[in-house]
Protein backbone atom coordinates (compact mmCIF):
# COMPACT_ATOMS: atom_id res chain seq x y z
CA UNK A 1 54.19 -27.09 30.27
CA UNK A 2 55.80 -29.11 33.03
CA UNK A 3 58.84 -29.94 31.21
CA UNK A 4 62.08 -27.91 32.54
CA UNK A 5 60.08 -26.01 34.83
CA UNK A 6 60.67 -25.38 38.72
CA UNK A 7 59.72 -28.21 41.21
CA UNK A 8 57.18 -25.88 42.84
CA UNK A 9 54.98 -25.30 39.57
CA UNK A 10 55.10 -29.16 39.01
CA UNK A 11 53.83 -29.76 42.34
CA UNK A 12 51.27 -27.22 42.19
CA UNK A 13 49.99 -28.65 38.56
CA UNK A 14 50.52 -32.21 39.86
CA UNK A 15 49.08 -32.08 43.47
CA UNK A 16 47.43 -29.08 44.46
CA UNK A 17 45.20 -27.88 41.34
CA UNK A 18 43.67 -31.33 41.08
CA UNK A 19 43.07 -31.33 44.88
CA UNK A 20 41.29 -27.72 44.67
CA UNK A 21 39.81 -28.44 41.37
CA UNK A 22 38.18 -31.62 42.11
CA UNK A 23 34.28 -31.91 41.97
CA UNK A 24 34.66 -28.60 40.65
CA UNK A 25 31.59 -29.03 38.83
CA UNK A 26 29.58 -29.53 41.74
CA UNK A 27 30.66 -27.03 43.91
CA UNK A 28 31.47 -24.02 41.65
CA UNK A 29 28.05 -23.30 40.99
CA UNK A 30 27.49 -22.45 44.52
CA UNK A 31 26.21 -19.17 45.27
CA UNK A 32 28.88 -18.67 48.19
CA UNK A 33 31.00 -16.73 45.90
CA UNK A 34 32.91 -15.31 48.80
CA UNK A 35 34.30 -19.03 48.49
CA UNK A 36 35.61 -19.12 45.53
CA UNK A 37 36.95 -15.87 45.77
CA UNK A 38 39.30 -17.10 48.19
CA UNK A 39 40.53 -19.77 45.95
CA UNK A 40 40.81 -17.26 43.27
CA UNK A 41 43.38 -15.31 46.00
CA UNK A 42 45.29 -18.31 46.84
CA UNK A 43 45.63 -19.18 43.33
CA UNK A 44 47.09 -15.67 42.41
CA UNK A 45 49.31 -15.84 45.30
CA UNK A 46 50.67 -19.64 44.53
CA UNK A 47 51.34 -17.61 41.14
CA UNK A 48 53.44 -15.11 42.65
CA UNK A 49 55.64 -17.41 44.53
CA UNK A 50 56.31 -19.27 42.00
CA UNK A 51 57.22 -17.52 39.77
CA UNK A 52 58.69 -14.79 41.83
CA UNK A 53 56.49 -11.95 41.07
CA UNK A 54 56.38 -8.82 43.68
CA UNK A 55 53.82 -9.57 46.32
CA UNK A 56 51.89 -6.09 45.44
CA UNK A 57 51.42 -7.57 41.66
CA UNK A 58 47.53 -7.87 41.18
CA UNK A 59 45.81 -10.74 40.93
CA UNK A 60 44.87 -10.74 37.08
CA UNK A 61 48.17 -9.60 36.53
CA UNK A 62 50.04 -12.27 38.11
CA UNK A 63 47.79 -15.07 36.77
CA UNK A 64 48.24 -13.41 33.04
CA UNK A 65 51.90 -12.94 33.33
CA UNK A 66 51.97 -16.64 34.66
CA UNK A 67 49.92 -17.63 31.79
CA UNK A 68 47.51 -19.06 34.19
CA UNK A 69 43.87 -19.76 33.92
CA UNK A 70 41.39 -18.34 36.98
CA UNK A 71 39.79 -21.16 38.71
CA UNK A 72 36.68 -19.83 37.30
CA UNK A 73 37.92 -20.83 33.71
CA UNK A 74 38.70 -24.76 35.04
CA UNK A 75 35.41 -24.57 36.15
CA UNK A 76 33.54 -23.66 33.27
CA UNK A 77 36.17 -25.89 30.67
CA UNK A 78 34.91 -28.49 33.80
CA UNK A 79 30.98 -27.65 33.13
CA UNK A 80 31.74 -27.97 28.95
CA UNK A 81 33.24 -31.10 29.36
CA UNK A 82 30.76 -32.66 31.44
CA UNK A 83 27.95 -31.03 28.59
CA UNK A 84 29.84 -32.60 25.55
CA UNK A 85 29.50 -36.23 27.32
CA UNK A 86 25.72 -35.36 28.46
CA UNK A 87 25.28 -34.40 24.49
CA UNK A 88 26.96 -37.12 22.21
CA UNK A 89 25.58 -39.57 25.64
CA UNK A 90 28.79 -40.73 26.97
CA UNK A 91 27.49 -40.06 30.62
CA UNK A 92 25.08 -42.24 32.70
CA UNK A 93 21.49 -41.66 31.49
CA UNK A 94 20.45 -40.07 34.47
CA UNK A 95 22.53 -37.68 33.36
CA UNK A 96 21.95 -36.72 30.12
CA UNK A 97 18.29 -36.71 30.59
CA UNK A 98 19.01 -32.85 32.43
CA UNK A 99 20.02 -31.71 28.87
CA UNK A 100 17.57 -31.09 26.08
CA UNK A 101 18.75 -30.86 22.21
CA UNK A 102 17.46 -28.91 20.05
CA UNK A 103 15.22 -30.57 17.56
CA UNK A 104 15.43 -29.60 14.18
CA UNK A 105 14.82 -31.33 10.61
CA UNK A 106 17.38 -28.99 8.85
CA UNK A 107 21.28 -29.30 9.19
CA UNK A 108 21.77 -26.21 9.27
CA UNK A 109 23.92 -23.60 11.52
CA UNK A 110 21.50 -24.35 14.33
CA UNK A 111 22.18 -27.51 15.03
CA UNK A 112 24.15 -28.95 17.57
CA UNK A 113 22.13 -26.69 20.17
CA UNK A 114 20.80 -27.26 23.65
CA UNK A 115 17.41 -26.13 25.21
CA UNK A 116 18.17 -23.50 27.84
CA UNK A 117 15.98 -24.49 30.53
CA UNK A 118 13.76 -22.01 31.99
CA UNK A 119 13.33 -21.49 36.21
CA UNK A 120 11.16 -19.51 38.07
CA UNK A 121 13.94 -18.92 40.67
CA UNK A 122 17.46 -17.71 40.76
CA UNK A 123 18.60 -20.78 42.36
CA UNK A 124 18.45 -23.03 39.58
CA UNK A 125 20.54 -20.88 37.08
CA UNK A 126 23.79 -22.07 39.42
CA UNK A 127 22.93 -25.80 38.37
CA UNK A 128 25.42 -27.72 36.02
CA UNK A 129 22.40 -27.93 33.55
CA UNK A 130 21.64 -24.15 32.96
CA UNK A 131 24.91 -23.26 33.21
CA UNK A 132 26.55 -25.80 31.03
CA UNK A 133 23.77 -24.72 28.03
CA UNK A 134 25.13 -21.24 28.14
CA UNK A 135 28.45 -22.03 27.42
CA UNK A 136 27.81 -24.38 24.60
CA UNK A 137 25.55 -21.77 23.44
CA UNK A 138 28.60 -19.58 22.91
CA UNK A 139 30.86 -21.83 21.69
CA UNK A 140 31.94 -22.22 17.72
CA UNK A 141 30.21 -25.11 15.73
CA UNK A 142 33.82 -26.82 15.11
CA UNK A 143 33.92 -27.11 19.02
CA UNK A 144 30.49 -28.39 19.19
CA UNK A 145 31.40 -31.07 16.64
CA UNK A 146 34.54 -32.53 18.12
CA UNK A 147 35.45 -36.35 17.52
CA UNK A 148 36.28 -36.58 20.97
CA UNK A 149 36.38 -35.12 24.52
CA UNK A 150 40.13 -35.18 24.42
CA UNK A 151 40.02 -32.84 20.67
CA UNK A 152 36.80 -31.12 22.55
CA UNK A 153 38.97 -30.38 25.53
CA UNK A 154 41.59 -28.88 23.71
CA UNK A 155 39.94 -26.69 21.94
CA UNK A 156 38.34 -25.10 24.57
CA UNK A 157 41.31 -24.56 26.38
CA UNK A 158 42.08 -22.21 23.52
CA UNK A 159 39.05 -20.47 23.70
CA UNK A 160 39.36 -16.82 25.17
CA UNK A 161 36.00 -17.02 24.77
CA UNK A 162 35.46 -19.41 27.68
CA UNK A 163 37.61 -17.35 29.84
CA UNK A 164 35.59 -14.11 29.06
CA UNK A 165 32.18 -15.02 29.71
CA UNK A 166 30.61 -14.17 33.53
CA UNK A 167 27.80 -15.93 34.72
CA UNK A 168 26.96 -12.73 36.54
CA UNK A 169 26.09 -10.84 33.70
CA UNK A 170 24.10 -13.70 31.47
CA UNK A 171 20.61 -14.39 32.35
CA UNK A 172 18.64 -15.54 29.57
CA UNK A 173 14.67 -14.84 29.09
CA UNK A 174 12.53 -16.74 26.78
């Protein structure tokens, strides 16, 4: 991506996206979505200068055209990530032990699956743990099953999937 490309988008990639992105995890399940929001409009706008798009261009557009992910999608590909370790335990036990698998005697198209936890507030559903079991929820078994976090990784980052899914609009009930 980087390769023959203007100084300004390597900077960007190099410098300021890990700078904006980092402990995404943590802090993009806040509920201060005004927040984020505001990332999301300097992100667009980074977009249009660098690649010269006219400063009326809409946000979506100029991010598409770009062929840019939303900040929204690092954070969730963040939020998988950090799930695949927690599951195949290559995170500290501490943890992992927010994550409960799915027990089940059959190997079957079930397994592989995660316990949505259950909270009596609204609150909680912003954690790393309910949101993370959503999103593997919804992803393919051959994601699920990846030798590594690097293969994992990548394969999520070619999920539209990923990209389409709100945490708005998913609450799940028992």
């Amino acid at each position: 991506m980087f390769g023959g490309s203007s100084p300004l988008l390597n900077l960007y990639f190099k410098v300021i996206i890990p700078a904006v992105t980092y402990g995404i995890s943590v802090w993009g399940g806040t509920n201060r979505s005004d927040d984020f929001d505001s990332l999301e409009r300097l992100h667009s706008r980074a977009a249009r200068l660098i690649f010269n798009f006219p400063k009326d261009l809409p946000s979506v557009e100029a991010l598409t055209r770009a062929k840019l992910d939303t900040l929204r999608t690092y954070y969730k590909n963040y939020i998988l990530k950090l799930i695949y370790k927690m599951y195949y335990n290559d995170s500290p036990p501490r943890m992992t032990a927010h994550i409960a698998k799915t027990q089940s005697s059959y190997n079957l198209r079930n397994s592989l699956k995660l316990e949505i936890p259950h909270f009596k507030s609204n609150i909680k559903k912003s954690f790393v743990s309910y949101r993370g079991t959503i999103l593997w929820k919804f992803l393919p078994i051959g994601c699920r099953m990846a030798n590594s976090v690097n293969s994992f990784s990548k394969m999520i980052n070619n999920l539209t999937l990923v990209r389409d899914i709100s945490f708005a609009n998913i609450y799940c009930r028992r």
